[in-house]
Protein backbone atom coordinates (compact mmCIF):
# COMPACT_ATOMS: atom_id res chain seq x y z
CA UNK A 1 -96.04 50.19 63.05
CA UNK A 2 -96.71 54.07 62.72
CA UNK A 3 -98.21 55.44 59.33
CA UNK A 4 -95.20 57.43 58.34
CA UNK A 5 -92.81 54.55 59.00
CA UNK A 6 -95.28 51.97 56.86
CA UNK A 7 -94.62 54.52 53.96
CA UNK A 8 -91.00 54.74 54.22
CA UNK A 9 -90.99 51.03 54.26
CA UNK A 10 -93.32 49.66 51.32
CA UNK A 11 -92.07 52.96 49.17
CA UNK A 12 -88.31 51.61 49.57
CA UNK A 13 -89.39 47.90 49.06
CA UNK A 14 -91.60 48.70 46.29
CA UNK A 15 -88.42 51.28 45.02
CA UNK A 16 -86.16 48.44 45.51
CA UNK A 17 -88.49 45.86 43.35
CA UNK A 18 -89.18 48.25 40.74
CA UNK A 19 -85.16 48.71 39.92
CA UNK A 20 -84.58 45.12 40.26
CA UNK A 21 -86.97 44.77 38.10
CA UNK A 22 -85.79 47.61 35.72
CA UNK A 23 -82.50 46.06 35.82
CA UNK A 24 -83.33 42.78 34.74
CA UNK A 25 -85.00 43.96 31.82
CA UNK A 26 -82.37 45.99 30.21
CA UNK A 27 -79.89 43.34 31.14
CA UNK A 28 -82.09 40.70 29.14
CA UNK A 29 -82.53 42.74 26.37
CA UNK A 30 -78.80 43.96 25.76
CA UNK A 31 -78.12 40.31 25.58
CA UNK A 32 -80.85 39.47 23.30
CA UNK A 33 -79.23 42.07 20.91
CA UNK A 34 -75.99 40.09 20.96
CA UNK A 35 -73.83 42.84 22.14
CA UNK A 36 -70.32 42.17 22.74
CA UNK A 37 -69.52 45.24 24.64
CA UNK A 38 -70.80 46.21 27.92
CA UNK A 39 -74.67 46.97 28.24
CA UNK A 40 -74.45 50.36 29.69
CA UNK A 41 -76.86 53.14 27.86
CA UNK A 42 -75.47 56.62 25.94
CA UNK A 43 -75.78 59.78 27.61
CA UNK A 44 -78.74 61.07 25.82
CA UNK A 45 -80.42 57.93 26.85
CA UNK A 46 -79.44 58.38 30.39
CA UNK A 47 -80.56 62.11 30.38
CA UNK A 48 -83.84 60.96 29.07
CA UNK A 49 -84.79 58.10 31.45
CA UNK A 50 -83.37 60.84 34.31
CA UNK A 51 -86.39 63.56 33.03
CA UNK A 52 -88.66 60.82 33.25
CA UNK A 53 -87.48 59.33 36.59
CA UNK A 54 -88.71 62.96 38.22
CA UNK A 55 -91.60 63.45 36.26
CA UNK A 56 -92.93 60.58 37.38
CA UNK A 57 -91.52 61.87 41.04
CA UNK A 58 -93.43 64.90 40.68
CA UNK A 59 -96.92 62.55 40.09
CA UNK A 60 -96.15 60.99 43.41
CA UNK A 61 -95.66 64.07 45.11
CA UNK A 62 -99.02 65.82 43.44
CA UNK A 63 -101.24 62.23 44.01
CA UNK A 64 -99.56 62.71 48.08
CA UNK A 65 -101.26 66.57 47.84
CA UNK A 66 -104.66 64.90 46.89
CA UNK A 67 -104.72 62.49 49.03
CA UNK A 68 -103.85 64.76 52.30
């Protein structure tokens, strides 16, 4: 298997583990709350974890400049 194509593939497992992961969590922690409506976050919240989704994009990117 060729470098680039290695990358691609244990970034988008790794991607893939991480939300599963993500969503499990949140899932098991709305219920623990008791919640009787759906488990989906406000806005704000959303907006928040979006910001933090592509700083944490933009550390990947920079630690892909150091490493070249």
């Amino acid at each position: 298997m060729r470098g680039r194509a290695r990358v691609f593939l244990i970034g988008g497992l790794s991607g893939a583990l991480v939300g599963l992961i993500g969503a499990w969590l949140y899932l098991r922690s709305a219920q623990s709350t008791c919640r009787s409506d759906r488990p989906f976050p406000a806005p704000a919240e959303l907006f928040r974890l979006s910001l933090s989704i592509v700083a944490v994009l933009r550390q990947i990117a920079a630690l892909g400049q150091v490493v070249s």
